[in-house]
C-alpha atoms as a PDB file:
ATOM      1  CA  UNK A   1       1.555-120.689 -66.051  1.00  0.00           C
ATOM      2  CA  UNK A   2       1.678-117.308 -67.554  1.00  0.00           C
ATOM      3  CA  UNK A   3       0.050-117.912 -70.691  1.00  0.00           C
ATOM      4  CA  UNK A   4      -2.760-119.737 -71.271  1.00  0.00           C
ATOM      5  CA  UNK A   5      -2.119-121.625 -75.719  1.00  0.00           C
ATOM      6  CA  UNK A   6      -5.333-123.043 -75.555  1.00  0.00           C
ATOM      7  CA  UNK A   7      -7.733-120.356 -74.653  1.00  0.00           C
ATOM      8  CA  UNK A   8      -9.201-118.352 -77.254  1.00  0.00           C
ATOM      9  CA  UNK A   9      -7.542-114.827 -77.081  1.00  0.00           C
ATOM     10  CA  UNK A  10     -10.129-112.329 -76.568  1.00  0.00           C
ATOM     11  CA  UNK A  11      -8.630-108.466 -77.942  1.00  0.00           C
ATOM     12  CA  UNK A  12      -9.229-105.371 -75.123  1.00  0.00           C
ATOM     13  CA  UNK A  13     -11.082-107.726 -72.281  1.00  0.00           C
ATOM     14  CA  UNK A  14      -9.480-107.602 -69.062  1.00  0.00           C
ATOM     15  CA  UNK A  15     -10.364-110.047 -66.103  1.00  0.00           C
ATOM     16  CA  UNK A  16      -9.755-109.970 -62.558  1.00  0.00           C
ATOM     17  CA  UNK A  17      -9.572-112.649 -59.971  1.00  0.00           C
ATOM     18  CA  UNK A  18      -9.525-111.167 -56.106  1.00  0.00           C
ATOM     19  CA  UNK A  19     -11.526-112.661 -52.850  1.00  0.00           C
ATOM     20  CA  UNK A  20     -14.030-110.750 -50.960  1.00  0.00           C
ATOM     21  CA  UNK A  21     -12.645-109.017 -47.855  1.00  0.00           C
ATOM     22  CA  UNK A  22      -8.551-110.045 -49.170  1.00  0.00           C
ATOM     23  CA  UNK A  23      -6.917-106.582 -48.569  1.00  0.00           C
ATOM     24  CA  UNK A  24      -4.907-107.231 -51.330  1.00  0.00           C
ATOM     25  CA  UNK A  25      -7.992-107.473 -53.658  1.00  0.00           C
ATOM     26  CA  UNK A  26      -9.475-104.365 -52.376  1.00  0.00           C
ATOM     27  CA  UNK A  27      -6.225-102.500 -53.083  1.00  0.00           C
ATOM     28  CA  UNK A  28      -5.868-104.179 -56.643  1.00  0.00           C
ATOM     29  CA  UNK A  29      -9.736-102.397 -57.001  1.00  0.00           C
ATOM     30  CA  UNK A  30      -8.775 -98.984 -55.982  1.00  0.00           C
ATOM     31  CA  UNK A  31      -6.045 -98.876 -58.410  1.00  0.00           C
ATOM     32  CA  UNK A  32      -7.864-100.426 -61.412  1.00  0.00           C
ATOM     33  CA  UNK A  33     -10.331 -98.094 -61.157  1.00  0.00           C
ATOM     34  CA  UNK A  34      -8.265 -95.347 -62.967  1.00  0.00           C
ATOM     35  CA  UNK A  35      -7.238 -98.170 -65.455  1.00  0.00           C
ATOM     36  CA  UNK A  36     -10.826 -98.565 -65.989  1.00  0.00           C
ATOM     37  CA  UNK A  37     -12.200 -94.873 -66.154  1.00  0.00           C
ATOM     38  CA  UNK A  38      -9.290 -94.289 -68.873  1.00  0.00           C
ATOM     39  CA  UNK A  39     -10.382 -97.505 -70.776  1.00  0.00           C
ATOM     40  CA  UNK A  40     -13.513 -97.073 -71.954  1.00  0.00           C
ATOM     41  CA  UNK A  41     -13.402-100.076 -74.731  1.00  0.00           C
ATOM     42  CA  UNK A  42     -11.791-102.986 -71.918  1.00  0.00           C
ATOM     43  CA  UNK A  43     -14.182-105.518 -71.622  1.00  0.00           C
ATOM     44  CA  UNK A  44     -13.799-106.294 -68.103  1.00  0.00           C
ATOM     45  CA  UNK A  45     -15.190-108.840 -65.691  1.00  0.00           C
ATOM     46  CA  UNK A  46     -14.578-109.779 -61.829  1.00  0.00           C
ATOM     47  CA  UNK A  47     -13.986-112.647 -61.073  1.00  0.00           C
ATOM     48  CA  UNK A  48     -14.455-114.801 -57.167  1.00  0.00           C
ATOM     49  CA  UNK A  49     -12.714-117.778 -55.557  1.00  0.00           C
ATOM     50  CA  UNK A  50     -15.932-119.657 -56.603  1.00  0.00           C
ATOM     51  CA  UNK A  51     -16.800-118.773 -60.268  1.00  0.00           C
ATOM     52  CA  UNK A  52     -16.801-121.414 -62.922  1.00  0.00           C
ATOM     53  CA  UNK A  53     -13.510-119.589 -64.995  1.00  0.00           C
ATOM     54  CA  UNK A  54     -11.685-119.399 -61.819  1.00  0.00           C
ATOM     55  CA  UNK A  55     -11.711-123.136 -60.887  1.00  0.00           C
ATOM     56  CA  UNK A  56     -11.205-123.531 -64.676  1.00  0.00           C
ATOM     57  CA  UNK A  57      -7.823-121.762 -64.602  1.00  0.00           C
ATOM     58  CA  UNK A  58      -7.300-123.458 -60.964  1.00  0.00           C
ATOM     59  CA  UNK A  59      -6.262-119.674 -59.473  1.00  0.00           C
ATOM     60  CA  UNK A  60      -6.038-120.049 -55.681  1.00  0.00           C
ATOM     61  CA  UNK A  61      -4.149-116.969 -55.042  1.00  0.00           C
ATOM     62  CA  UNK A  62      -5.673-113.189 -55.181  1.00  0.00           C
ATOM     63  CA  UNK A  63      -5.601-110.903 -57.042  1.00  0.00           C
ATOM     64  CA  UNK A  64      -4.688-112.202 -60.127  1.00  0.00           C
ATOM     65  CA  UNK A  65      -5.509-110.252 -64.009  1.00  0.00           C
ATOM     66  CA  UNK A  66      -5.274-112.523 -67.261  1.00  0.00           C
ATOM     67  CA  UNK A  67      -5.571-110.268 -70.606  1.00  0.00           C
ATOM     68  CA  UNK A  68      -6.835-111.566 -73.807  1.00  0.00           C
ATOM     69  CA  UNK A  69      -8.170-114.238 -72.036  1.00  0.00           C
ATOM     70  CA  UNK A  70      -4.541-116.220 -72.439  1.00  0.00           C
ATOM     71  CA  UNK A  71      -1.781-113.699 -70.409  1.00  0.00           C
ATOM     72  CA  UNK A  72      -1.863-113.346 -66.734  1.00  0.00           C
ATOM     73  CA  UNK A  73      -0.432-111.423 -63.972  1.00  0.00           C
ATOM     74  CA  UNK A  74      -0.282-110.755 -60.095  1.00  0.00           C
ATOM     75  CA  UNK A  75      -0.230-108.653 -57.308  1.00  0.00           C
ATOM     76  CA  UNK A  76      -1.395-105.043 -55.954  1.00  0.00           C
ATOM     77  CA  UNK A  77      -0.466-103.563 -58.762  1.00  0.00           C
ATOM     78  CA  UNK A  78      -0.382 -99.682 -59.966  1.00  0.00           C
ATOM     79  CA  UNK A  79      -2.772 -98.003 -62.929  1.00  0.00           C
ATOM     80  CA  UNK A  80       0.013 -97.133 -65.083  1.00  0.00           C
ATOM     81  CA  UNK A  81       1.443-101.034 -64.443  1.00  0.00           C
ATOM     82  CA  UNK A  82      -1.542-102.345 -65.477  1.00  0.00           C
ATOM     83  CA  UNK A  83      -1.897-100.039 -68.435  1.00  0.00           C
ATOM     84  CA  UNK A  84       1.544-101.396 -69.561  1.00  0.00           C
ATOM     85  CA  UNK A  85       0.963-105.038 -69.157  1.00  0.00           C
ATOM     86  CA  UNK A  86      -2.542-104.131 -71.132  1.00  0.00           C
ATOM     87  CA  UNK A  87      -0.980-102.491 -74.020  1.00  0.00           C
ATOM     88  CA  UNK A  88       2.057-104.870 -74.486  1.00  0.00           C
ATOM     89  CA  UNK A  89      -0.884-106.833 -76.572  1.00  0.00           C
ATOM     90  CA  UNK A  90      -4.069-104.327 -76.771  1.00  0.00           C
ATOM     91  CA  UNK A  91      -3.198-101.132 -79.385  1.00  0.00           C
ATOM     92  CA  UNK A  92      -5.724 -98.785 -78.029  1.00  0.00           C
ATOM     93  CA  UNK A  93      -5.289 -94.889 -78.038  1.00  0.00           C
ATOM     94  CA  UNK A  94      -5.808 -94.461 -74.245  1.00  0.00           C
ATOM     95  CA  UNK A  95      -1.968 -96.502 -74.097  1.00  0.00           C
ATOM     96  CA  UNK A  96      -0.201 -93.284 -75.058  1.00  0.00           C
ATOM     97  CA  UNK A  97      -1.780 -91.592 -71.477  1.00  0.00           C
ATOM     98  CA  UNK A  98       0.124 -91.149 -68.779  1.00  0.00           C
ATOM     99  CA  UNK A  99      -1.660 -93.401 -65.322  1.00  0.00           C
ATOM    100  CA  UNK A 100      -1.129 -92.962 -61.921  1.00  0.00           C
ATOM    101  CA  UNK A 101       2.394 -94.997 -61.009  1.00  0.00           C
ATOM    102  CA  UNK A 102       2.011 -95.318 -57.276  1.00  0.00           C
ATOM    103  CA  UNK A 103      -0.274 -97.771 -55.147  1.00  0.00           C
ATOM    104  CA  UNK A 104      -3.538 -96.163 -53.927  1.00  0.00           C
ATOM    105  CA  UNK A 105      -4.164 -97.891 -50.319  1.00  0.00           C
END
């Protein structure tokens, strides 16, 4: 599922799911980070294979984002991707800025 209808949505908080030592999860790090320097008002938590929300959610594959605690997405994705899933839902002033559109590695 995509969208989580019974989870309380939760405006400007951003999770991620990765797994410690996935190179895919380290990647999905490096390019948050610009998401996240540019975001000052994302509440934003990390999430590991073994945390209470991600057995909840029954996530077994890495990395994985969910927004407003209800939408989520995959993969090694770039800043300015994950600025546009963010704002599709999150009206924020930093969504008019311009992020980085290629993968950092």
């Amino acid at each position: 599922s995509t969208f989580y209808l019974n989870r309380e949505n939760i405006p400007n908080k951003l999770d991620l799911f990765v797994a410690p030592g996935d190179d895919s999860s380290v990647k999905v790090e490096k390019n948050l980070k610009e998401f996240l320097d540019t975001f000052e008002e994302v509440k934003f938590e990390k999430h590991l294979p073994d945390d209470k929300l991600t057995q909840e959610l029954g996530i077994k594959t890495f990395p994985i984002f969910l927004i407003n605690n209800q939408v989520k997405f995959s993969g090694v994705q770039s800043a300015d991707t994950i600025k546009g899933n963010f704002c599709k839902l999150n009206k924020l002033k930093e969504c008019e800025k311009s992020l980085s559109k290629s993968l950092r590695c």
